[in-house]
PDB file of N, CA and C in Angstrom:
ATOM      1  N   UNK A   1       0.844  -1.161   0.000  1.00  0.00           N
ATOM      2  CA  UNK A   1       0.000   0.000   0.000  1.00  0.00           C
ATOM      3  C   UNK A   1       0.897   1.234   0.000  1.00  0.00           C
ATOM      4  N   UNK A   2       0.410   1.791  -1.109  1.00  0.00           N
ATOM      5  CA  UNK A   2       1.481   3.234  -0.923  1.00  0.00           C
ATOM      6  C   UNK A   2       0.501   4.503  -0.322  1.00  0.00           C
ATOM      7  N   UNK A   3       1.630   5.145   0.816  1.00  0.00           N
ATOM      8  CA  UNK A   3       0.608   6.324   1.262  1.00  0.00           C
ATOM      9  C   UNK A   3       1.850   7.654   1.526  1.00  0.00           C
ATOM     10  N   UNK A   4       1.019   8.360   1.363  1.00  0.00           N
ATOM     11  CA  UNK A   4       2.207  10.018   1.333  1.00  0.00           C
ATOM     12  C   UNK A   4       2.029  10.696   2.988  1.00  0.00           C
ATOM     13  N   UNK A   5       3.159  10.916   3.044  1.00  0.00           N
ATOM     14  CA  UNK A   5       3.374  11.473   5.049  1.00  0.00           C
ATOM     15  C   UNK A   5       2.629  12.421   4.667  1.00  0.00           C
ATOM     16  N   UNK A   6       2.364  13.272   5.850  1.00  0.00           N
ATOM     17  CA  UNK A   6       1.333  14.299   6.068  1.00  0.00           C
ATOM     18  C   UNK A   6       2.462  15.248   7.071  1.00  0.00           C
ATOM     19  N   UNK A   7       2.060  16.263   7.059  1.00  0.00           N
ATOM     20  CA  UNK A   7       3.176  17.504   8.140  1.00  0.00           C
ATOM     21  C   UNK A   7       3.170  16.947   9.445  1.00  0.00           C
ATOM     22  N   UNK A   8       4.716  16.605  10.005  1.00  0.00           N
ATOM     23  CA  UNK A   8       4.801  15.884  11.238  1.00  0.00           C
ATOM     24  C   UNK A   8       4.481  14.852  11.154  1.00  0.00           C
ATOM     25  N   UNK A   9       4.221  13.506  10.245  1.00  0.00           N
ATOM     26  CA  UNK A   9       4.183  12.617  10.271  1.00  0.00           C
ATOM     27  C   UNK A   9       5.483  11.592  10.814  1.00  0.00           C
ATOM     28  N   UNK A  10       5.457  10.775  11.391  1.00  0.00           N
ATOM     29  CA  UNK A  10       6.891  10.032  11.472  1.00  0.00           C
ATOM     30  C   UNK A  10       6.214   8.622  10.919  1.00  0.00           C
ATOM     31  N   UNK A  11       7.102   7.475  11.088  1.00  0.00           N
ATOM     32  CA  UNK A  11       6.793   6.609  10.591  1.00  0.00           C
ATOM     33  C   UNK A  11       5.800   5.291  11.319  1.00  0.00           C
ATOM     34  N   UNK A  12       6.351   5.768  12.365  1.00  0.00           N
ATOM     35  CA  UNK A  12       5.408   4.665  13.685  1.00  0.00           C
ATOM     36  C   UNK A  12       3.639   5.170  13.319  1.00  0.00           C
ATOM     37  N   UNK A  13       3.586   6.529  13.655  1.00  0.00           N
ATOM     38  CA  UNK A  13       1.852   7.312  13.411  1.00  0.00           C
ATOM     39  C   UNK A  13       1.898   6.772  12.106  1.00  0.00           C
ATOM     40  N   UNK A  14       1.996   6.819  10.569  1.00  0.00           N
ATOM     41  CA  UNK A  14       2.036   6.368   9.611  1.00  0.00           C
ATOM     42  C   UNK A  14       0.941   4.782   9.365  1.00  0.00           C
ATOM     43  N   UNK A  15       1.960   4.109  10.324  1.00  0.00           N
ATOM     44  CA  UNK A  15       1.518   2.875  10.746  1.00  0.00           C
ATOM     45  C   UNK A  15       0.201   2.638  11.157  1.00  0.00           C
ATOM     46  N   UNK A  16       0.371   3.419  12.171  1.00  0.00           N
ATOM     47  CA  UNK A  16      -0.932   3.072  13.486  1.00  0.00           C
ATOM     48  C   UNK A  16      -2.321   4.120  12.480  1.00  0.00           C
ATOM     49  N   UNK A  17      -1.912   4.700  11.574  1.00  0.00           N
ATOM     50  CA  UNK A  17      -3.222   5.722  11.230  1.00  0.00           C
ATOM     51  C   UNK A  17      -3.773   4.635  10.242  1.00  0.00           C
ATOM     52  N   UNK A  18      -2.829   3.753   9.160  1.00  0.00           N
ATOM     53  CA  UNK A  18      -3.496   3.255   8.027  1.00  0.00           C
ATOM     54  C   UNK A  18      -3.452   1.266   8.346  1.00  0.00           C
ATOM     55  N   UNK A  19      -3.056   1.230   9.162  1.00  0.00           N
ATOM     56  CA  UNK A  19      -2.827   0.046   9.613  1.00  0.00           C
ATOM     57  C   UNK A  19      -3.187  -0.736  11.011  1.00  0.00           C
ATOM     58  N   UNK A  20      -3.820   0.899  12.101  1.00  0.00           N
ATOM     59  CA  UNK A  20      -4.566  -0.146  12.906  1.00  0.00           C
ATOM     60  C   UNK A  20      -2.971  -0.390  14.034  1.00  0.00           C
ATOM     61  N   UNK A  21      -1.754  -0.427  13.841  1.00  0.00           N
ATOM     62  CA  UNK A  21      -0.476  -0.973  14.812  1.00  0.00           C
ATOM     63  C   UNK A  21       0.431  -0.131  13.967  1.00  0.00           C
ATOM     64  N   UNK A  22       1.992   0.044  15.406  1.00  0.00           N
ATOM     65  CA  UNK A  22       2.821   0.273  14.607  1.00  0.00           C
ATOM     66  C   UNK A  22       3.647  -0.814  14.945  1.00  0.00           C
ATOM     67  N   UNK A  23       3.383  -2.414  14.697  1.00  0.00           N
ATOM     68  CA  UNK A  23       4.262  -3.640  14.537  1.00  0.00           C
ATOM     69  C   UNK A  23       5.024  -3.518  13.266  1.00  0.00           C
ATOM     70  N   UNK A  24       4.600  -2.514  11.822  1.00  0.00           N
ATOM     71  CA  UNK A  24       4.822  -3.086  10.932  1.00  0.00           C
ATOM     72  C   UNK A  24       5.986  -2.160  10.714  1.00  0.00           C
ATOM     73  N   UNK A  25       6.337  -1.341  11.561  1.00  0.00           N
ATOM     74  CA  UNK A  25       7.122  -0.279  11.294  1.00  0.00           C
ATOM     75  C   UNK A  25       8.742  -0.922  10.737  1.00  0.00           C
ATOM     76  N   UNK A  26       9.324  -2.153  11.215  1.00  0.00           N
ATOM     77  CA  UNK A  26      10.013  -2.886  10.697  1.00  0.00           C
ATOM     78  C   UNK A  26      10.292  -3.125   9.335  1.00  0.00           C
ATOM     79  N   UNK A  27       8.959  -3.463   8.945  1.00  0.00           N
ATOM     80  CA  UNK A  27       8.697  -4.188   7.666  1.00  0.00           C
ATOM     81  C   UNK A  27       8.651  -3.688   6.772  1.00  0.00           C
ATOM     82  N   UNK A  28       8.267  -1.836   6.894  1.00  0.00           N
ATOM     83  CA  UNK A  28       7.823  -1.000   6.319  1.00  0.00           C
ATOM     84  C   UNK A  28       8.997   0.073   6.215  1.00  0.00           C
ATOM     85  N   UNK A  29      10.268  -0.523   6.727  1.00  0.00           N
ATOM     86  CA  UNK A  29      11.849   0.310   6.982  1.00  0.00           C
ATOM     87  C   UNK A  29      12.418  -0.860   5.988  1.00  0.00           C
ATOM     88  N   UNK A  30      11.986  -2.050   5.779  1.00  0.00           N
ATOM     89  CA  UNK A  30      12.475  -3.044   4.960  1.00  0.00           C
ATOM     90  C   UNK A  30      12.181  -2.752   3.256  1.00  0.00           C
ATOM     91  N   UNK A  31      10.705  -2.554   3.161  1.00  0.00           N
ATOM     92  CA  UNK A  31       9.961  -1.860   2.052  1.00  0.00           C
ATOM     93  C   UNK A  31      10.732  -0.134   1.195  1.00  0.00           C
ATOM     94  N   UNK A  32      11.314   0.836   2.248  1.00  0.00           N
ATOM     95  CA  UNK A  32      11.267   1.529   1.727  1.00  0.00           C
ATOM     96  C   UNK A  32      12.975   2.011   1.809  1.00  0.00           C
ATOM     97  N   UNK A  33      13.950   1.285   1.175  1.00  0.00           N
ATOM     98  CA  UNK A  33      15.069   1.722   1.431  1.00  0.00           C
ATOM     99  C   UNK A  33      15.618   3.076   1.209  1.00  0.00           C
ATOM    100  N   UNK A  34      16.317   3.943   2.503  1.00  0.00           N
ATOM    101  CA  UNK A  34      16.622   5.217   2.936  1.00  0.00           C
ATOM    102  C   UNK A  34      15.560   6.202   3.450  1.00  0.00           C
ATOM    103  N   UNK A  35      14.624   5.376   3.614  1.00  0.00           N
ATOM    104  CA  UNK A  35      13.771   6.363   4.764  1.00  0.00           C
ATOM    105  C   UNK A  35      14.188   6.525   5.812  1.00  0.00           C
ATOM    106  N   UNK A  36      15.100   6.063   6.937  1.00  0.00           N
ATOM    107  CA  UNK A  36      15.206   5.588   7.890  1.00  0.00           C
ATOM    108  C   UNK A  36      16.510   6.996   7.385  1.00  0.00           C
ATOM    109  N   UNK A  37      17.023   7.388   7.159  1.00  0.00           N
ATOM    110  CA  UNK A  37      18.045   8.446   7.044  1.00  0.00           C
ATOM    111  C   UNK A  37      17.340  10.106   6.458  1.00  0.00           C
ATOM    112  N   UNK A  38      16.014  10.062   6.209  1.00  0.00           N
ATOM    113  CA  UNK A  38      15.326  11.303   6.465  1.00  0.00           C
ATOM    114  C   UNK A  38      14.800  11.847   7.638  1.00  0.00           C
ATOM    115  N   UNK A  39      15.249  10.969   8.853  1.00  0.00           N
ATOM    116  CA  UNK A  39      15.059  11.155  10.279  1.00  0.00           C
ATOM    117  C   UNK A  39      13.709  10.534  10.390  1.00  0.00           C
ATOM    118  N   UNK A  40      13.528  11.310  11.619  1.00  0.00           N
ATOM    119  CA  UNK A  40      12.445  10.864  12.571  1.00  0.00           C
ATOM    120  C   UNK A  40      10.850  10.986  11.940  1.00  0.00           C
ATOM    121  N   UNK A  41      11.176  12.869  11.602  1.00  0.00           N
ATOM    122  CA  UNK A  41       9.690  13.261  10.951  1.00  0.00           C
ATOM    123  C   UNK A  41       9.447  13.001   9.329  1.00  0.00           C
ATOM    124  N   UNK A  42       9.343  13.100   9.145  1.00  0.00           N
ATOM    125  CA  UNK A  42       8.964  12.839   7.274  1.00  0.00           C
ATOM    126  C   UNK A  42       8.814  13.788   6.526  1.00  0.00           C
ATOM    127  N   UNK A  43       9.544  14.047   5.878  1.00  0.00           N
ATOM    128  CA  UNK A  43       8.939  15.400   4.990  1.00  0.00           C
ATOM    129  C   UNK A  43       7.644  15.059   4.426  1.00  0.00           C
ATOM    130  N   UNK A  44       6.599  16.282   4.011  1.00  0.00           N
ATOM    131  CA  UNK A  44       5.300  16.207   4.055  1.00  0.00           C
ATOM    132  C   UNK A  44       5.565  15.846   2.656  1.00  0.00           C
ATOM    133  N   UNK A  45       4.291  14.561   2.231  1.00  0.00           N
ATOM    134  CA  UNK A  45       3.971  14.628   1.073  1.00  0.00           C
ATOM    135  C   UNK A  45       5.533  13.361   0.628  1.00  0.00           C
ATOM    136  N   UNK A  46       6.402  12.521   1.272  1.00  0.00           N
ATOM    137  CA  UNK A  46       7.002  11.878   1.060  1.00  0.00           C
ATOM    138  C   UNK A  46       6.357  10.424   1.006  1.00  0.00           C
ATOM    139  N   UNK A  47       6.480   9.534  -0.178  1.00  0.00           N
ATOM    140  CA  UNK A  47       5.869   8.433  -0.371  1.00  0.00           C
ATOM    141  C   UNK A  47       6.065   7.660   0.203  1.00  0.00           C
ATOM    142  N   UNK A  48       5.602   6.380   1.580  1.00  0.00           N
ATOM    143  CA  UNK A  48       5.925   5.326   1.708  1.00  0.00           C
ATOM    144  C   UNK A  48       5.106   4.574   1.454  1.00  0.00           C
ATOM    145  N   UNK A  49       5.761   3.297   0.902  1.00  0.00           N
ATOM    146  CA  UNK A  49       5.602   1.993   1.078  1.00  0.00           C
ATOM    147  C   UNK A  49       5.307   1.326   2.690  1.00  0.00           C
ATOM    148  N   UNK A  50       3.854   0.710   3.215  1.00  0.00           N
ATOM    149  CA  UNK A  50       3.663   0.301   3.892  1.00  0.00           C
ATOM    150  C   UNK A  50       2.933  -1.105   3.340  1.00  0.00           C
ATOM    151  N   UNK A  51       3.433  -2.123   4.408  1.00  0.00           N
ATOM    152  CA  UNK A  51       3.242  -3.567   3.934  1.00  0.00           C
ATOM    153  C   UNK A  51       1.402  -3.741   4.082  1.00  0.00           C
ATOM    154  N   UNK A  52       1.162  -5.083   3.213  1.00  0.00           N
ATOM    155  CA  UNK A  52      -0.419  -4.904   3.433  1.00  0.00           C
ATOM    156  C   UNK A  52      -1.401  -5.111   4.712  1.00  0.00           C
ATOM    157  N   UNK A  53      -0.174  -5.562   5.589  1.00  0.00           N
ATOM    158  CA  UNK A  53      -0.727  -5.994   6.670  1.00  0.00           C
ATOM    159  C   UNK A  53       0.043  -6.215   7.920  1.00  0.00           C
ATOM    160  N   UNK A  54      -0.242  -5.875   9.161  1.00  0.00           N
ATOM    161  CA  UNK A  54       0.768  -5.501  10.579  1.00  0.00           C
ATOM    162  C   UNK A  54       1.432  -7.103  10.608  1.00  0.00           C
ATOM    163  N   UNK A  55       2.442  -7.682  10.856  1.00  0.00           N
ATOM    164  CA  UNK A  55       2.803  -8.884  11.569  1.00  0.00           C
ATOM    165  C   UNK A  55       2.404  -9.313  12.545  1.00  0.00           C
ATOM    166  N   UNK A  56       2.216 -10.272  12.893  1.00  0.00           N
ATOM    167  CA  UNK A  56       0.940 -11.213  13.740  1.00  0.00           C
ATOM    168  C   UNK A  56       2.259 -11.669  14.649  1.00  0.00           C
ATOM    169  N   UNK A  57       2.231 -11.198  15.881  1.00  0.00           N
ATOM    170  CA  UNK A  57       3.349 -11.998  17.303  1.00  0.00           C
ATOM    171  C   UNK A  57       3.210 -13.335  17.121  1.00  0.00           C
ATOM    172  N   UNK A  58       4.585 -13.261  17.183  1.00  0.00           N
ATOM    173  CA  UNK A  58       4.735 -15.279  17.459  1.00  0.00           C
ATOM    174  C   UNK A  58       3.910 -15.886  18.231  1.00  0.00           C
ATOM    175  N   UNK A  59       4.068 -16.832  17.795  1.00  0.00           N
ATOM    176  CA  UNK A  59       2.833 -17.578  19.324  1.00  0.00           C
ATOM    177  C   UNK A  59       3.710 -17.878  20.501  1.00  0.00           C
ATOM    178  N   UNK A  60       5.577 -18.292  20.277  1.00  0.00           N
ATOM    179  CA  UNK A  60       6.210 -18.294  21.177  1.00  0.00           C
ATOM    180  C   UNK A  60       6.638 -17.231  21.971  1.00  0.00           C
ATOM    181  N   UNK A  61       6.133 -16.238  21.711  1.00  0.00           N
ATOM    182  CA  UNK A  61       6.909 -15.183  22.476  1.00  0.00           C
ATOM    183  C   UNK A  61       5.831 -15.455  24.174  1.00  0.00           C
ATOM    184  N   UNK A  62       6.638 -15.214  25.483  1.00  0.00           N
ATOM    185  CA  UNK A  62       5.934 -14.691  26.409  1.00  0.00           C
ATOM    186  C   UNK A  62       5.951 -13.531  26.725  1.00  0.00           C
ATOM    187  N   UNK A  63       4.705 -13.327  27.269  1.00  0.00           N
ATOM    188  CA  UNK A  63       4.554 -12.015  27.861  1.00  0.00           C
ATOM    189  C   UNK A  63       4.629 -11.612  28.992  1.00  0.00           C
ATOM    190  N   UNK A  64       4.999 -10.150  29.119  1.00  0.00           N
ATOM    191  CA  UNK A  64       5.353  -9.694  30.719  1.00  0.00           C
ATOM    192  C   UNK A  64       3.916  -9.111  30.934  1.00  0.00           C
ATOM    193  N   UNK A  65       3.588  -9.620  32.178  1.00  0.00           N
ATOM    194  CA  UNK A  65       2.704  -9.331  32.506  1.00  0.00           C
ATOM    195  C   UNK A  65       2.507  -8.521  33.811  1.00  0.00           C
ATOM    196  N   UNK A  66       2.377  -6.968  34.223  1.00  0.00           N
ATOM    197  CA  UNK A  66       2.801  -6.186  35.174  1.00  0.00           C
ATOM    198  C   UNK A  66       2.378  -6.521  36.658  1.00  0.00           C
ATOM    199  N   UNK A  67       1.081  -6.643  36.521  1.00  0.00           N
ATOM    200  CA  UNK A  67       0.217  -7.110  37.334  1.00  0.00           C
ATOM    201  C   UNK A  67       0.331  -8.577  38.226  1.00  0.00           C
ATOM    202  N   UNK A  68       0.320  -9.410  38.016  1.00  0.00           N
ATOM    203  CA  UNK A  68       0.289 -10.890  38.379  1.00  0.00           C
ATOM    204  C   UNK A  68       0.960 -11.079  39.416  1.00  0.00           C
TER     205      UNK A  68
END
């Protein structure tokens, strides 16, 4: 899915606005080689490549759980 930053966009919000998570933020630094060297914010109106869909957690991973 291609989508264009917006003023003050970074790449994590990017994520979480068209995708619901920013898990994919990885995947989506994999997708768009040298974004990751325009810094943090995005220039407005810069194209990324975001994958079609967030990555799904392992089933092995455990979790910390704060509470318990």
């Amino acid at each position: 899915m291609q989508v264009r930053a917006q003023q003050g966009d970074t790449l994590d919000s990017l994520c979480w606005r068209h995708l619901g998570s920013s898990a994919a933020v990885e995947a989506a630094l994999e997708l768009n080689p040298g974004l990751a060297a325009l810094g943090p914010i995005l220039p407005n109106g810069q194209p990324v490549t975001l994958p079609d869909a967030a990555p799904i957690a392992t089933a092995g991973k455990t979790l910390l759980q704060l509470w318990d």
